[in-house]
Protein backbone atom coordinates (compact mmCIF):
# COMPACT_ATOMS: atom_id res chain seq x y z
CA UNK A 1 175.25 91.63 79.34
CA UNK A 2 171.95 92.69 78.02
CA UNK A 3 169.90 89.63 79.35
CA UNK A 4 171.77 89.39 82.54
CA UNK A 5 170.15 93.34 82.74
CA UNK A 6 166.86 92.30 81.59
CA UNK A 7 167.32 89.32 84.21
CA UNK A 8 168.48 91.43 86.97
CA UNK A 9 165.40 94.13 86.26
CA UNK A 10 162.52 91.36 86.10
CA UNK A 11 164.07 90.05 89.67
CA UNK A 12 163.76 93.95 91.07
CA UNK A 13 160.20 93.87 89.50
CA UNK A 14 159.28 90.30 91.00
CA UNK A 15 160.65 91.86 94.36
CA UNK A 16 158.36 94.84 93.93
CA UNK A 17 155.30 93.14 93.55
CA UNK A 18 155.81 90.84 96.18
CA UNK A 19 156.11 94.14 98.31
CA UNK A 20 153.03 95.59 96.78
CA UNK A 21 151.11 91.80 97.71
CA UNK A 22 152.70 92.01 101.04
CA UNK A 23 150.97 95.68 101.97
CA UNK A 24 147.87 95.12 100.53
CA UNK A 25 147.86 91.61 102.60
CA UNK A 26 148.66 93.77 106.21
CA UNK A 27 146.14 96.70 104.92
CA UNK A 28 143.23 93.83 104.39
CA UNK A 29 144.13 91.96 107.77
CA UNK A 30 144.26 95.71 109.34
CA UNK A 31 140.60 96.95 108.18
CA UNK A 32 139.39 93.62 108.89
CA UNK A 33 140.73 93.78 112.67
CA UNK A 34 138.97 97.27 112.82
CA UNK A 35 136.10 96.14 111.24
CA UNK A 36 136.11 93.37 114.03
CA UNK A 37 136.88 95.98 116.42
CA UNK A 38 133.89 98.37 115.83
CA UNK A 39 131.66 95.16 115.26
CA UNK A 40 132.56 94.19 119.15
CA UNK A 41 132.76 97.77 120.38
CA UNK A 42 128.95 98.18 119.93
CA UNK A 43 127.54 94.55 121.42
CA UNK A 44 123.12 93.60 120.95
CA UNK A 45 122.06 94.13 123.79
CA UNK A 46 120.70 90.89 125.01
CA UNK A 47 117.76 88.93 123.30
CA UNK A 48 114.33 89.62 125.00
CA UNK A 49 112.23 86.43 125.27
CA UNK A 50 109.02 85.67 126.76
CA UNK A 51 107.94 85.96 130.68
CA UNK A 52 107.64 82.63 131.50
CA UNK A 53 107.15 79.01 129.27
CA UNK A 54 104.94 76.33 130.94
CA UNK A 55 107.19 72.95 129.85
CA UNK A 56 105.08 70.34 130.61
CA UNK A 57 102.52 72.64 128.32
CA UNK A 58 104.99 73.44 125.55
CA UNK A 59 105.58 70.07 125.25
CA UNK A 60 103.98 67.74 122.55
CA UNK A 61 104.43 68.22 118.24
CA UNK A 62 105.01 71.95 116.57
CA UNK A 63 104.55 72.13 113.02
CA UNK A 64 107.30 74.45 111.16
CA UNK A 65 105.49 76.35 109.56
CA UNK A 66 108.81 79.16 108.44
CA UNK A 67 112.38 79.38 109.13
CA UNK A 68 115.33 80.54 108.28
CA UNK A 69 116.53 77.50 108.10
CA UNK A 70 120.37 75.23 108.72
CA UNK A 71 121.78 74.02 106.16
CA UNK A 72 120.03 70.65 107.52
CA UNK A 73 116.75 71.93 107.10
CA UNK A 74 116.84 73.37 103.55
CA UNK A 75 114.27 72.07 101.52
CA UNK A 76 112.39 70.26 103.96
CA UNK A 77 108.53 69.60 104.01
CA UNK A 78 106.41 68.59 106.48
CA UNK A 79 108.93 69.61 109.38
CA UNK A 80 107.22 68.77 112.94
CA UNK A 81 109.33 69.80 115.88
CA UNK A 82 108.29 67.08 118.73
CA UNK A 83 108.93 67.75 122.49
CA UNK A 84 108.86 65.56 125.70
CA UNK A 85 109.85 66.31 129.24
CA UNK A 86 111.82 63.25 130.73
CA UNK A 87 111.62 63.44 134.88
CA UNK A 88 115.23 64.80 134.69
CA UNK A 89 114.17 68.28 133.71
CA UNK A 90 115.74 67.65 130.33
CA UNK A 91 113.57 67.74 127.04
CA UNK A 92 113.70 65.19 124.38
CA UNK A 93 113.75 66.88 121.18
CA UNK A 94 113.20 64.98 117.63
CA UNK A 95 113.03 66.52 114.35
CA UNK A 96 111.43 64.96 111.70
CA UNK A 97 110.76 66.51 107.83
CA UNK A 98 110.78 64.93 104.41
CA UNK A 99 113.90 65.74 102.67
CA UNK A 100 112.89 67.88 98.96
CA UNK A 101 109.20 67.47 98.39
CA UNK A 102 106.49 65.46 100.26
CA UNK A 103 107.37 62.09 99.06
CA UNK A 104 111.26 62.89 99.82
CA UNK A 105 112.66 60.51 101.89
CA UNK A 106 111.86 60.74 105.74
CA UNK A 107 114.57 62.28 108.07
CA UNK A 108 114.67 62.60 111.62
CA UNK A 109 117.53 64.07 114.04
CA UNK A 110 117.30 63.55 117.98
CA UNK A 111 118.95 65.96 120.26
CA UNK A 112 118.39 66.84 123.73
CA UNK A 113 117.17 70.00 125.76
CA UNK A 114 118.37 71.81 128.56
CA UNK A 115 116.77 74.87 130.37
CA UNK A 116 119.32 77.17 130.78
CA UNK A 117 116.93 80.10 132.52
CA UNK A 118 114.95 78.14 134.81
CA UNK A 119 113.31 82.08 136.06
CA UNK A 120 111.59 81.81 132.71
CA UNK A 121 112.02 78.38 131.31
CA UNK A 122 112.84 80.50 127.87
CA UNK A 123 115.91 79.78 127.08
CA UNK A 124 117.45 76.67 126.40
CA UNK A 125 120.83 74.71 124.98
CA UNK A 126 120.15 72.28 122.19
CA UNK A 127 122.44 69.23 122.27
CA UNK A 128 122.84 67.32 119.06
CA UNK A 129 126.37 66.43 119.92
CA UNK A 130 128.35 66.43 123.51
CA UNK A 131 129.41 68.82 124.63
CA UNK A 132 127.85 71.81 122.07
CA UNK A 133 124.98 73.30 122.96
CA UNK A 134 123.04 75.12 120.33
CA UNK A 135 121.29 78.51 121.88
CA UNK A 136 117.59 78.30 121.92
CA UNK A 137 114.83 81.02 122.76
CA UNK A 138 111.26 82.08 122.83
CA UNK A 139 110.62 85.12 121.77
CA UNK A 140 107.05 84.71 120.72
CA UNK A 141 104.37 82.21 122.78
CA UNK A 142 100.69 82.82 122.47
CA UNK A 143 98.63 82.60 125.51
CA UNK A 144 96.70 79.37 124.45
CA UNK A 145 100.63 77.48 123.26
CA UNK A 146 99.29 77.58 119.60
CA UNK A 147 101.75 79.29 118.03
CA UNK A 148 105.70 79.90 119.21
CA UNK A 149 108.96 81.40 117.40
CA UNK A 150 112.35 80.51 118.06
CA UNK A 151 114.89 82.59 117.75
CA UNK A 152 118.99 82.49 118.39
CA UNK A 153 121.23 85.59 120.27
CA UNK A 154 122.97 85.26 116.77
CA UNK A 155 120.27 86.40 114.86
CA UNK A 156 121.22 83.82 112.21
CA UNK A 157 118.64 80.96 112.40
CA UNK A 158 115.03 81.21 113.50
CA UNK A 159 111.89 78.75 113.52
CA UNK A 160 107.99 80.16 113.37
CA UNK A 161 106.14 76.76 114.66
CA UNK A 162 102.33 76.01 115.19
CA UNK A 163 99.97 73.41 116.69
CA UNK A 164 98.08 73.31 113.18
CA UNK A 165 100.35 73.02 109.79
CA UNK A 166 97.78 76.06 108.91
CA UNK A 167 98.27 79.34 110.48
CA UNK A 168 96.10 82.65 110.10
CA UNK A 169 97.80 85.15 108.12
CA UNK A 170 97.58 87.77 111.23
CA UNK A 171 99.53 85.72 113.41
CA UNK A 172 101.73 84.45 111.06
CA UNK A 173 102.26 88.52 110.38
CA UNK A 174 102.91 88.93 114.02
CA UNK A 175 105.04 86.53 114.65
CA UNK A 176 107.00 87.72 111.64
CA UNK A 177 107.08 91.01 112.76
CA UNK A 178 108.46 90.12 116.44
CA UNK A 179 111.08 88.83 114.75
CA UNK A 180 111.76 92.15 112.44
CA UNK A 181 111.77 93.78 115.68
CA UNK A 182 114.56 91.39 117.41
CA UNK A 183 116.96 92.56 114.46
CA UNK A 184 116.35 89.86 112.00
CA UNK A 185 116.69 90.21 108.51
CA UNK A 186 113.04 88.37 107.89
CA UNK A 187 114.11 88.55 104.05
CA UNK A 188 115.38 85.36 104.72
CA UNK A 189 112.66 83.33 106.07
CA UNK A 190 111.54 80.49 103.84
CA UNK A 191 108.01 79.31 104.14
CA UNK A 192 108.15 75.30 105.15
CA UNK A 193 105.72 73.25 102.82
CA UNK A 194 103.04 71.20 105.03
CA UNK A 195 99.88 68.76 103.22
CA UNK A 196 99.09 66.44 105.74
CA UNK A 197 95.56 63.96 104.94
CA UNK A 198 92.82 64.74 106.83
């Protein structure tokens, strides 16, 4: 009689703290929903880019000079950025970087442009695979195309580029700070090691 007791109490105690898991379960899928809620309530408003982008300009090699980088790029060195205009209006993108140090092993990814704002020529989809489109935009150009940042409406990624794998301090400052001012958390940016011979 005892142990049927004991038996019958640790069932009304498994019961309870399946309860107990239950609740907490609905209260965590509840503040998360609200938490979603007040996240979508308040949208960016929408990511400022440059004027205008000369393509057949813009085109040619970009050294990557920092970025807060894909998962892809981590760890990469010598990363050039390479662009061509094909008589479509599409760009041919290729990405190539040495994988871990400067005699890593050398790595190159193809994808293909599309303008998407053809007012400014500033904002693009990146296709690596059919049918995704990766969102890309200027948000920084120089007047002379010697220096550009690339930034994302996500605020997650972002790419400072240059003609030269050197870049003055100033600019490199100002390019950092356009992106400070765009909402990114520049904490993350990871210089991208370039040694190149002469």
């Amino acid at each position: 009689m005892w142990r049927s007791s004991e038996s019958a109490a640790s069932m009304r105690s498994m019961r309870a703290r399946g309860v107990i898991v239950k609740v907490l379960a609905i209260v965590a899928v509840t503040a998360g929903t609200v938490s979603l809620a007040a996240c979508t309530s308040a949208p960016r408003a929408p990511m400022p880019t440059v004027s205008n982008v000369d393509l057949p300009r813009y085109m040619g090699d970009w050294y990557v000079i920092a970025s807060i980088p894909t998962r892809f790029e981590v760890g990469a060195h010598n990363a050039v950025e390479h662009y061509r205009l094909d008589p479509d209006g599409t760009v041919f993108t290729r990405f190539t970087f040495r994988a871990g140090g400067f005699d890593g092993k050398l790595k190159s990814y193809d994808s293909r442009g599309y303008v998407v704002d053809r007012d400014t020529n500033a904002i693009w989809g990146i296709q690596f695979l059919w049918p995704f489109k990766a969102d890309y935009r200027i948000v920084f150009l120089d007047s002379d195309y010697r220096h550009v940042v690339v930034a994302r409406e996500k605020r997650d990624y972002a790419w400072i580029m240059a003609r030269d794998p050197k870049v003055d301090e100033g600019v490199y400052a100002q390019m950092v700070e356009r992106l400070a001012d765009l909402g990114y958390d520049v904490t993350k940016l990871q210089p991208v090691p370039q040694r190149w011979q002469p």
